[in-house]
PDB file of N, CA and C in Angstrom:
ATOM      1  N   UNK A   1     -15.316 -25.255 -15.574  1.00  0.00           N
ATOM      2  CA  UNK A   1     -14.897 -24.636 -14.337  1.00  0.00           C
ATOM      3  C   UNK A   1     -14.755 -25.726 -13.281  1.00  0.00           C
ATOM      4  N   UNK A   2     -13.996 -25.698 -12.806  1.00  0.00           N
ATOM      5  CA  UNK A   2     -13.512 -26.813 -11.503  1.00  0.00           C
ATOM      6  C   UNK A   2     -13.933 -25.702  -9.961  1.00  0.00           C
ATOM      7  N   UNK A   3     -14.113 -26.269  -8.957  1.00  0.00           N
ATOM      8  CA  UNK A   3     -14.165 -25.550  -7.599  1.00  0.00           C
ATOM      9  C   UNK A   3     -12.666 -25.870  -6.834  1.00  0.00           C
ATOM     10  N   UNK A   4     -12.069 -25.469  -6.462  1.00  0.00           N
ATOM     11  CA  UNK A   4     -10.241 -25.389  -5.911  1.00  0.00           C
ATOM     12  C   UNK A   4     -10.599 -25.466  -4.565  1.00  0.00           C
ATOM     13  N   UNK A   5     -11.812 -25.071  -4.009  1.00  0.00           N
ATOM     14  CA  UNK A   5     -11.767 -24.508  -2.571  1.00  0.00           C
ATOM     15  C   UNK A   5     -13.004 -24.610  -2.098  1.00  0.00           C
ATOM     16  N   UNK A   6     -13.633 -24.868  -1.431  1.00  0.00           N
ATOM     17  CA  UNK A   6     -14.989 -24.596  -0.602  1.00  0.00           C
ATOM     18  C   UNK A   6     -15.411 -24.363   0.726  1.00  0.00           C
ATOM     19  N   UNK A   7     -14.174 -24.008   1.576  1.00  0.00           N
ATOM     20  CA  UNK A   7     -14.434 -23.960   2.722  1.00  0.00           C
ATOM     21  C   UNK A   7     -14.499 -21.714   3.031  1.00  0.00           C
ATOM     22  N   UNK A   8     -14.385 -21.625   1.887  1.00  0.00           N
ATOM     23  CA  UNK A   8     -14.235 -19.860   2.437  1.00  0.00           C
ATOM     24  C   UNK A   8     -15.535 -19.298   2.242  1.00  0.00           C
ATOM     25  N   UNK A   9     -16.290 -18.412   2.928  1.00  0.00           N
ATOM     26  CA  UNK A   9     -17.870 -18.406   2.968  1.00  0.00           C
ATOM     27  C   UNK A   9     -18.055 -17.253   2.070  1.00  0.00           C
ATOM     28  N   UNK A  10     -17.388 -16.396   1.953  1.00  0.00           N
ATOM     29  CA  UNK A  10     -17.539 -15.196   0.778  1.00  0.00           C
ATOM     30  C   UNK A  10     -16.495 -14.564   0.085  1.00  0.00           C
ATOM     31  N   UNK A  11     -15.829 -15.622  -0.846  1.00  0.00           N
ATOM     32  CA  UNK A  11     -14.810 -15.543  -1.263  1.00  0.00           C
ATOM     33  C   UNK A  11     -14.611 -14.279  -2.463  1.00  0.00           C
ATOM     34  N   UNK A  12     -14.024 -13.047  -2.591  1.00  0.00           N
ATOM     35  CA  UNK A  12     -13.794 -12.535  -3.374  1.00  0.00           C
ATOM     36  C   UNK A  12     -13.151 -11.972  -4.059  1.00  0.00           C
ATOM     37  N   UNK A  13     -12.263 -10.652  -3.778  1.00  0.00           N
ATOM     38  CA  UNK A  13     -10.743 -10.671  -4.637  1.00  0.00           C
ATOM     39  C   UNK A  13      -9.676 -11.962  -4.815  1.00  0.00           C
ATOM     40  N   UNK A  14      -9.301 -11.984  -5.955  1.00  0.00           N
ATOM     41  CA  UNK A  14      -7.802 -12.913  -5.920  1.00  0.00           C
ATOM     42  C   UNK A  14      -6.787 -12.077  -6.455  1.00  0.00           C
ATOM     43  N   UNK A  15      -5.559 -12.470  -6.229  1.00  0.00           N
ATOM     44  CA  UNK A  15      -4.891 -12.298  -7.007  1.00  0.00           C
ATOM     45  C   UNK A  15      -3.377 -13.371  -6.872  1.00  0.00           C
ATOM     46  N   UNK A  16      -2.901 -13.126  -7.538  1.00  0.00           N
ATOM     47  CA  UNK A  16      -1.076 -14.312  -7.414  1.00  0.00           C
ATOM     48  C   UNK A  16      -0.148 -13.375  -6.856  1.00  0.00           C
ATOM     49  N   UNK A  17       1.006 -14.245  -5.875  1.00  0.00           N
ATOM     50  CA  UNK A  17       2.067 -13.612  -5.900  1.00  0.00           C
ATOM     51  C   UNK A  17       2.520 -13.810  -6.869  1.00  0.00           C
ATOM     52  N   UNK A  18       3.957 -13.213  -7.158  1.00  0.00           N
ATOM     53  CA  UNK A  18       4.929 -13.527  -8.144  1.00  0.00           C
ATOM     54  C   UNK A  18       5.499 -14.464  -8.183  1.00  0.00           C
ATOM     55  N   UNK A  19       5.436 -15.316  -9.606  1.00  0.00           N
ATOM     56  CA  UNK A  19       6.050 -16.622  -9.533  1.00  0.00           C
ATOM     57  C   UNK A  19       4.353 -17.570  -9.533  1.00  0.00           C
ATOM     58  N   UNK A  20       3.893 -16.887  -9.395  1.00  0.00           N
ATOM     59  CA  UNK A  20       2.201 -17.866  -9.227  1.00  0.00           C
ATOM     60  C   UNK A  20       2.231 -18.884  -8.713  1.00  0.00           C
ATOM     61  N   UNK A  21       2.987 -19.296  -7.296  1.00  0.00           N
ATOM     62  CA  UNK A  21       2.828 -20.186  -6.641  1.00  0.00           C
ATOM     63  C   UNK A  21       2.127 -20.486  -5.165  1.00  0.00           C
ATOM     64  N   UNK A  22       1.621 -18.812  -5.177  1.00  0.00           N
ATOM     65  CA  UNK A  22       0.784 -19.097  -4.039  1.00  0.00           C
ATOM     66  C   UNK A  22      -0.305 -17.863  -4.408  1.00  0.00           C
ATOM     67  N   UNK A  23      -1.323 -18.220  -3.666  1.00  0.00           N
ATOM     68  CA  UNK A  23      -2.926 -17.596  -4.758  1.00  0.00           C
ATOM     69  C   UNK A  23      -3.664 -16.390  -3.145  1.00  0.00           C
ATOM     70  N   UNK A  24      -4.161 -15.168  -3.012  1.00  0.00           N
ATOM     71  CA  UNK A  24      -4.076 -15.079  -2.265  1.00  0.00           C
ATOM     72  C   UNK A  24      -6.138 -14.703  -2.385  1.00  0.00           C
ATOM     73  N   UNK A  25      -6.830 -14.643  -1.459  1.00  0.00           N
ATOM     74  CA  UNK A  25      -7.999 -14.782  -1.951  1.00  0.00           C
ATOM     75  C   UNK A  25      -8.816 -14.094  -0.378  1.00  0.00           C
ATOM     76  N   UNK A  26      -9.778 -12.929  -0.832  1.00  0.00           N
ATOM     77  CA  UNK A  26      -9.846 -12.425   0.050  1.00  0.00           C
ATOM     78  C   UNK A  26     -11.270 -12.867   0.564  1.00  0.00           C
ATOM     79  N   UNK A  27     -11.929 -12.614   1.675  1.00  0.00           N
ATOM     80  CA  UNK A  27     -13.302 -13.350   2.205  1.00  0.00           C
ATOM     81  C   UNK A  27     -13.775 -12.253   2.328  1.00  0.00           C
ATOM     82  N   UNK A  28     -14.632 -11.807   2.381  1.00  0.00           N
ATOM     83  CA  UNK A  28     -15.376 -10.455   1.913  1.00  0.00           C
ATOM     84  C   UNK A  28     -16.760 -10.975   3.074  1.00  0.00           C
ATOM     85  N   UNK A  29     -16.287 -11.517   4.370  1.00  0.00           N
ATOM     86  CA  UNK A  29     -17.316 -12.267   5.114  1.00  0.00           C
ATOM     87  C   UNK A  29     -17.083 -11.413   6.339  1.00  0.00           C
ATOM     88  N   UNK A  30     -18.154 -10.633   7.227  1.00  0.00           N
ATOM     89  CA  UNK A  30     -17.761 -10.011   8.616  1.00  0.00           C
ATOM     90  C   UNK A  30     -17.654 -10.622   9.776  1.00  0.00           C
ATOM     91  N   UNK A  31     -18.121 -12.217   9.961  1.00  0.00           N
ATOM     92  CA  UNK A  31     -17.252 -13.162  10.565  1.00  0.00           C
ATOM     93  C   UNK A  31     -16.136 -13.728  10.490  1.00  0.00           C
ATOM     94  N   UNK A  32     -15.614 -13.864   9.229  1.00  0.00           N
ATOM     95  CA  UNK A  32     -14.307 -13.899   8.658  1.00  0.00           C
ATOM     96  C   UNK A  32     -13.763 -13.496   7.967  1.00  0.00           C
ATOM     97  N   UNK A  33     -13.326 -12.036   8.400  1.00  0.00           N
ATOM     98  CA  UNK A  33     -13.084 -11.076   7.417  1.00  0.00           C
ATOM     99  C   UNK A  33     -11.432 -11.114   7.471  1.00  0.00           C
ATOM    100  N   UNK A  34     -10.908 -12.175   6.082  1.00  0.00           N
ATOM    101  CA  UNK A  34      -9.564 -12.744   5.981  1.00  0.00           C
ATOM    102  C   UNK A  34      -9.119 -12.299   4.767  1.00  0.00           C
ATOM    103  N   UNK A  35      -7.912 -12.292   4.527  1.00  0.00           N
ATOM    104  CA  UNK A  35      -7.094 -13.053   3.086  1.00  0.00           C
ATOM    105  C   UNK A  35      -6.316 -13.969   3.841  1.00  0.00           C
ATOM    106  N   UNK A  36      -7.179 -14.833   2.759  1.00  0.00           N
ATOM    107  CA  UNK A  36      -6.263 -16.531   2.689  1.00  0.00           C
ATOM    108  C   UNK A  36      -5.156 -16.591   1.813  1.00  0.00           C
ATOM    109  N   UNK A  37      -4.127 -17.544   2.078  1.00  0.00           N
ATOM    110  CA  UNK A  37      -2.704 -18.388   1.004  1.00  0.00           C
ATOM    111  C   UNK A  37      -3.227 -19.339   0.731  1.00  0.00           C
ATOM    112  N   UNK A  38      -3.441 -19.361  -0.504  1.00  0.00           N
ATOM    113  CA  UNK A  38      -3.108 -21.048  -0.931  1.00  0.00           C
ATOM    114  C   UNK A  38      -1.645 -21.306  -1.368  1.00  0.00           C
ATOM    115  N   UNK A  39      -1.236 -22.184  -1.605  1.00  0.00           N
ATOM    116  CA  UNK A  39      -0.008 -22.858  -2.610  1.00  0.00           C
ATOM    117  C   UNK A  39      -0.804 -23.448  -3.207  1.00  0.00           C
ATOM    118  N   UNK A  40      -0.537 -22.921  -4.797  1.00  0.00           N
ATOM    119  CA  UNK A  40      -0.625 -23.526  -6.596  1.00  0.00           C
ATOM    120  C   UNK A  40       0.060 -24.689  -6.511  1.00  0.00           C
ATOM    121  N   UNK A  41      -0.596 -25.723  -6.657  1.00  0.00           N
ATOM    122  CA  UNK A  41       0.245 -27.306  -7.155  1.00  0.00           C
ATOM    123  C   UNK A  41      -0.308 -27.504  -8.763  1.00  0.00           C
ATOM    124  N   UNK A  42      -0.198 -26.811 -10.039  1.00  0.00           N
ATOM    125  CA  UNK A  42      -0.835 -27.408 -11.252  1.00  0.00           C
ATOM    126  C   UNK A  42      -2.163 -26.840 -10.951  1.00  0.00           C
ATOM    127  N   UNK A  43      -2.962 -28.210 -11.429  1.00  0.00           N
ATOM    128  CA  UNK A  43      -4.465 -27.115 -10.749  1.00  0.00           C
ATOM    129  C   UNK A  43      -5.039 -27.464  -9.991  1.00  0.00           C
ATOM    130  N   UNK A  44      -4.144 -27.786  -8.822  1.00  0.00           N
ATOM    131  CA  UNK A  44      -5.113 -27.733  -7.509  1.00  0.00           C
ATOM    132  C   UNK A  44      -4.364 -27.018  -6.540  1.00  0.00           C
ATOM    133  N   UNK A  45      -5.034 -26.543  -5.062  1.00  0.00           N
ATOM    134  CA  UNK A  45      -4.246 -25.624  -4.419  1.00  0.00           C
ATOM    135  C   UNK A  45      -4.344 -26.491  -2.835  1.00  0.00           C
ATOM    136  N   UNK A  46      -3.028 -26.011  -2.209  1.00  0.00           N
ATOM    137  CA  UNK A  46      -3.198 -26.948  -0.511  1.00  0.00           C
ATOM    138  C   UNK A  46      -2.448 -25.786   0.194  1.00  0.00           C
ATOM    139  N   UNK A  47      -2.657 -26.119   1.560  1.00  0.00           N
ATOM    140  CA  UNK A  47      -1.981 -25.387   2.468  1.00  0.00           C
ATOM    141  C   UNK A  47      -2.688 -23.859   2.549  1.00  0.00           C
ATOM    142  N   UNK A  48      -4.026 -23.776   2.778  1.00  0.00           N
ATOM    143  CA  UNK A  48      -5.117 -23.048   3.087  1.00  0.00           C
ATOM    144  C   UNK A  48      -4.443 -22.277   4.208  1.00  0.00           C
ATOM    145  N   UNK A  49      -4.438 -21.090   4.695  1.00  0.00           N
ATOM    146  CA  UNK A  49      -3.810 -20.357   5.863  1.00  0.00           C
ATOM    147  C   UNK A  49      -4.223 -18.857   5.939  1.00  0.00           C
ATOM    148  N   UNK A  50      -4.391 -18.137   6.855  1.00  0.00           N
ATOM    149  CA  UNK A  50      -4.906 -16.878   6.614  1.00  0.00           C
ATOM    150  C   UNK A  50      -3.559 -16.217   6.466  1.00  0.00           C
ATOM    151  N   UNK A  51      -3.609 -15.039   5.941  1.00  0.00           N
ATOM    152  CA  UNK A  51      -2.170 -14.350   5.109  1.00  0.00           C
ATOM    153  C   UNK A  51      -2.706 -12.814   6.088  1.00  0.00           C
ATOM    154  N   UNK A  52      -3.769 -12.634   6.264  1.00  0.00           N
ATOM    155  CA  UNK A  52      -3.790 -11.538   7.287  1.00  0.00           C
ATOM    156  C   UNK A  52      -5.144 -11.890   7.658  1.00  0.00           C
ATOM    157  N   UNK A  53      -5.830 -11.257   9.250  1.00  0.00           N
ATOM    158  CA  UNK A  53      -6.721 -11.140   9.863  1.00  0.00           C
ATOM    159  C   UNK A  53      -7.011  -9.524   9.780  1.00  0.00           C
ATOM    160  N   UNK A  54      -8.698  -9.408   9.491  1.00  0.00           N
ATOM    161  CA  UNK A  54      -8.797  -7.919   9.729  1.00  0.00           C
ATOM    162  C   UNK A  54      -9.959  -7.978  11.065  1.00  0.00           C
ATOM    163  N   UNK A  55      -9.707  -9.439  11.608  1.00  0.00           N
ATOM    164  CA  UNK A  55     -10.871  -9.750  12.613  1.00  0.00           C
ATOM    165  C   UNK A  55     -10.436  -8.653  13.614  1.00  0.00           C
ATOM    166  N   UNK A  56     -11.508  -8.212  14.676  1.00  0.00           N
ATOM    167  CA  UNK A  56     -11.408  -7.390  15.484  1.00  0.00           C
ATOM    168  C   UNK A  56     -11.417  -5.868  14.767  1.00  0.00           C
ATOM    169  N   UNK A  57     -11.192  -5.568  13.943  1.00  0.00           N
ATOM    170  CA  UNK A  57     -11.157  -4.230  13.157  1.00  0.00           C
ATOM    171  C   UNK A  57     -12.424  -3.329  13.578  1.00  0.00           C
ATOM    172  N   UNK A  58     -12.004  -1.970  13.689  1.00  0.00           N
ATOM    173  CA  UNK A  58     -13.176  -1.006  14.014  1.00  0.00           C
ATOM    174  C   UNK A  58     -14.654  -1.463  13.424  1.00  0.00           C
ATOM    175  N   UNK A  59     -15.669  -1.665  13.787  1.00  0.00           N
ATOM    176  CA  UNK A  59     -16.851  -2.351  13.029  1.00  0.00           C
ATOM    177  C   UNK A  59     -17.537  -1.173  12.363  1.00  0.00           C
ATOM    178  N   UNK A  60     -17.279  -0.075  12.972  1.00  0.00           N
ATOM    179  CA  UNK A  60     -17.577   1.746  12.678  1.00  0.00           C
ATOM    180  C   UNK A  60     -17.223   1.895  10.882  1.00  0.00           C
ATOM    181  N   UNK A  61     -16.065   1.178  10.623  1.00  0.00           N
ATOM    182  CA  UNK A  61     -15.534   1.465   9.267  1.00  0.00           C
ATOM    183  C   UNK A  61     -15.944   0.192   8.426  1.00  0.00           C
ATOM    184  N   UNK A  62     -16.492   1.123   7.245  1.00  0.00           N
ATOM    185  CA  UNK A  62     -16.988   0.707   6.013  1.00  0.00           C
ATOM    186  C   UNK A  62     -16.091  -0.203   5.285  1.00  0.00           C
ATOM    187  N   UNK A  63     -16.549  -1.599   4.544  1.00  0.00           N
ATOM    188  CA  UNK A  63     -15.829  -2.099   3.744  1.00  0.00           C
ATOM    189  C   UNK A  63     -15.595  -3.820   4.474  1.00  0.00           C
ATOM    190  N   UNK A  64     -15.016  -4.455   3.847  1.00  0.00           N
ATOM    191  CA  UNK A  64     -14.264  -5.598   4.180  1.00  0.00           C
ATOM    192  C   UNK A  64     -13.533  -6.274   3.480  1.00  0.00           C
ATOM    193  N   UNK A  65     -12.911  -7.125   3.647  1.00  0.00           N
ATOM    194  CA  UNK A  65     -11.580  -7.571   2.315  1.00  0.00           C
ATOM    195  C   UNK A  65     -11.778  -7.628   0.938  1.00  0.00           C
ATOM    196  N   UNK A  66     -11.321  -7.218  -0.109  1.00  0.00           N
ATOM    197  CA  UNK A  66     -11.970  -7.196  -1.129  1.00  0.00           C
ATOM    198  C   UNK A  66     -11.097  -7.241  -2.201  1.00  0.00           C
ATOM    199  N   UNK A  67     -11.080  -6.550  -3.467  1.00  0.00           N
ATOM    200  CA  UNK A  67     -10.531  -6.683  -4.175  1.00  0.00           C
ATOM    201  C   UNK A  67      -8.694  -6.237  -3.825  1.00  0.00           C
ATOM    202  N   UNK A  68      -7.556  -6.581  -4.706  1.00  0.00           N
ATOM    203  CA  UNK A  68      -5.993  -6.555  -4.416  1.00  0.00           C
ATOM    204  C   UNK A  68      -5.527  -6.273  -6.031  1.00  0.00           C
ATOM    205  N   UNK A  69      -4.438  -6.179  -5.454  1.00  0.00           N
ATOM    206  CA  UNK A  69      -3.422  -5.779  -6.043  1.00  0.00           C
ATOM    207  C   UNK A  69      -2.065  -6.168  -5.986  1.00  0.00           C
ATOM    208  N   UNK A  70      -0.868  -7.289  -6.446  1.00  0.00           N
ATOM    209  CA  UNK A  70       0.037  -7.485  -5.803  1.00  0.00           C
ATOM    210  C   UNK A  70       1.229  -7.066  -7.128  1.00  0.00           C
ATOM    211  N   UNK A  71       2.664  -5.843  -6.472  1.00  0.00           N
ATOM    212  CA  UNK A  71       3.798  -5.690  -7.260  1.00  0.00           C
ATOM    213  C   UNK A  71       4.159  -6.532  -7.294  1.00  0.00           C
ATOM    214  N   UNK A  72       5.569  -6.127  -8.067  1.00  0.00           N
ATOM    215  CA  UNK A  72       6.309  -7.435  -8.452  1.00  0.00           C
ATOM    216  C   UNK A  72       7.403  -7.749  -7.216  1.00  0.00           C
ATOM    217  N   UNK A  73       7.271  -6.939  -6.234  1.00  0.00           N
ATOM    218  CA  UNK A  73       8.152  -7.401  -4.803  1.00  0.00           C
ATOM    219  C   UNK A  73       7.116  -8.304  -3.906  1.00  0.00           C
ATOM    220  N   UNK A  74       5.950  -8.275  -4.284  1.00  0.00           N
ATOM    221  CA  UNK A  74       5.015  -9.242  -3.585  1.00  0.00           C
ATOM    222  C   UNK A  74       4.631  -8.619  -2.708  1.00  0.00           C
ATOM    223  N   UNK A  75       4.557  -6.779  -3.089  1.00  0.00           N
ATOM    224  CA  UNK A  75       3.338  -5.910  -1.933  1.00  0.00           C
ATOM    225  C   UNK A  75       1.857  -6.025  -1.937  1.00  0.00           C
ATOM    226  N   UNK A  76       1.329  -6.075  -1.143  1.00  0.00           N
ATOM    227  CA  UNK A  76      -0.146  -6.517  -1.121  1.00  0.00           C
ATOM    228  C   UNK A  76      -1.322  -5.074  -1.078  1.00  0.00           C
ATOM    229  N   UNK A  77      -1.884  -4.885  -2.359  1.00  0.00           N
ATOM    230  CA  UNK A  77      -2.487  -3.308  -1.938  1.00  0.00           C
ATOM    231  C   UNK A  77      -4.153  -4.140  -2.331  1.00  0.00           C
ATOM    232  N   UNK A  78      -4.203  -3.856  -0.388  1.00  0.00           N
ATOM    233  CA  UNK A  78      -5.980  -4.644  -1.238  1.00  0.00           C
ATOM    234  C   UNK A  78      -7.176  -3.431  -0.188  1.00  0.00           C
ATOM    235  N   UNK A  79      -8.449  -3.679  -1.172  1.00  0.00           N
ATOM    236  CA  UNK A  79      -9.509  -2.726   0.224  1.00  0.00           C
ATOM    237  C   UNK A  79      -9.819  -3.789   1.031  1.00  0.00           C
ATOM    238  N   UNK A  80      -9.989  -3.027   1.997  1.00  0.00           N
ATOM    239  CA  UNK A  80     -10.438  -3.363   3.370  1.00  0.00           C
ATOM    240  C   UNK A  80     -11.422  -2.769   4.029  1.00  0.00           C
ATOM    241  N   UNK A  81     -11.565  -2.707   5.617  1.00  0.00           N
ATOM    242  CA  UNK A  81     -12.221  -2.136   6.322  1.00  0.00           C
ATOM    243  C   UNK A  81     -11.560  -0.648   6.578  1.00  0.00           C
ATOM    244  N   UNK A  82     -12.335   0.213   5.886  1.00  0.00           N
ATOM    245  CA  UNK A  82     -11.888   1.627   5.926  1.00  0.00           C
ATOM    246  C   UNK A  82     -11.047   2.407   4.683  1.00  0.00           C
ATOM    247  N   UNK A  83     -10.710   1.098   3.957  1.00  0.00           N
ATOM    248  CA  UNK A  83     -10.084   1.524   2.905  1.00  0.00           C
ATOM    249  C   UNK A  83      -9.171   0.840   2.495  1.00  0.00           C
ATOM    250  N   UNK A  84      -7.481   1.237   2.080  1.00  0.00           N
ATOM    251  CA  UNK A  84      -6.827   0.789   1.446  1.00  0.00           C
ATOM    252  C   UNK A  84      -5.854  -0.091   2.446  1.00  0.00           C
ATOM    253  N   UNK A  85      -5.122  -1.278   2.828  1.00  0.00           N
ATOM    254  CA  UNK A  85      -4.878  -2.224   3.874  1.00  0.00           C
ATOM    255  C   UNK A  85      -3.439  -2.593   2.411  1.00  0.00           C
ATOM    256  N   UNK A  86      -2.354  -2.160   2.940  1.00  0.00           N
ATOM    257  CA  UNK A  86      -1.223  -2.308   2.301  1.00  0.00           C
ATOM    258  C   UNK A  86      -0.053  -3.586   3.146  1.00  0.00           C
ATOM    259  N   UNK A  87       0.333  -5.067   2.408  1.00  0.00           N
ATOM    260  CA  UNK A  87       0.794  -5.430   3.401  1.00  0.00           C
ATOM    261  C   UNK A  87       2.332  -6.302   2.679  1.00  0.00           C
ATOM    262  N   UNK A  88       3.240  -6.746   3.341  1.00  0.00           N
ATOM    263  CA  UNK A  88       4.454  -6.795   2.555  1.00  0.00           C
ATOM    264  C   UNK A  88       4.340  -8.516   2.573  1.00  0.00           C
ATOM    265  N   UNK A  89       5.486  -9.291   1.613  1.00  0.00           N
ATOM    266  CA  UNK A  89       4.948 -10.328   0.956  1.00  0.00           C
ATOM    267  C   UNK A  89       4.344 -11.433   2.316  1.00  0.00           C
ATOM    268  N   UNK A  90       5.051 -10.738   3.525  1.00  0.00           N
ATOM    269  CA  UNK A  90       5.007 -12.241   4.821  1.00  0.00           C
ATOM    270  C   UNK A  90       3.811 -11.709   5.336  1.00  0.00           C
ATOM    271  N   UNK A  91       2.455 -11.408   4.806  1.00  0.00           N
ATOM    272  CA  UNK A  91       1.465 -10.918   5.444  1.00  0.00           C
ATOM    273  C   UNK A  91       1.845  -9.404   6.607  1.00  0.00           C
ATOM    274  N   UNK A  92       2.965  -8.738   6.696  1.00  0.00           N
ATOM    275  CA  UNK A  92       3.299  -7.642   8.122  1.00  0.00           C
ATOM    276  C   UNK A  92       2.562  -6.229   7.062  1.00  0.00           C
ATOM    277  N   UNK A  93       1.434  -6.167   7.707  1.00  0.00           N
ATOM    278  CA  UNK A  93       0.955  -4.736   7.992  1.00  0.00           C
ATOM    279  C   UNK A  93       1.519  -3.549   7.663  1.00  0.00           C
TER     280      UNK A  93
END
């Protein structure tokens, strides 16, 4: 096993877009409650970026980024805070 990444504090769903060139990886952290992009180079990954913020989100609702799901148009069906957080391939809500 190699480590790709170490800067995300509770890293947990992944999954690929299509084409497996960019890796999307969710933080399951309530200070940084993100999905990150990487870009796939072989086997290492660069260009770290958040792909959505659920910062600020009702704190009332249960959950935080978590496991996904991505079609083959590069829709994003992942849980979140409150539930299901559906988002299209450019990170838009």
């Amino acid at each position: 096993m190699i480590l790709l990444v170490d800067s995300l504090t509770r890293p947990n769903g992944i999954a690929f877009m299509p084409g497996e060139k960019t890796l999307l990886v969710a933080n399951s952290d309530p200070a940084k409650p993100n999905w990150y992009a990487f870009d796939v180079n072989g086997d290492s990954l660069s260009n770290g970026r958040i792909f959505y913020s659920a910062a600020g989100y009702d704190s009332t609702l249960k959950g935080l980024p978590d496991g996904m799901k991505i079609d083959r148009n590069g829709n994003v069906f992942a849980t979140g805070p409150g539930g299901l957080w559906i988002f299209n391939k450019e990170g838009k809500r």
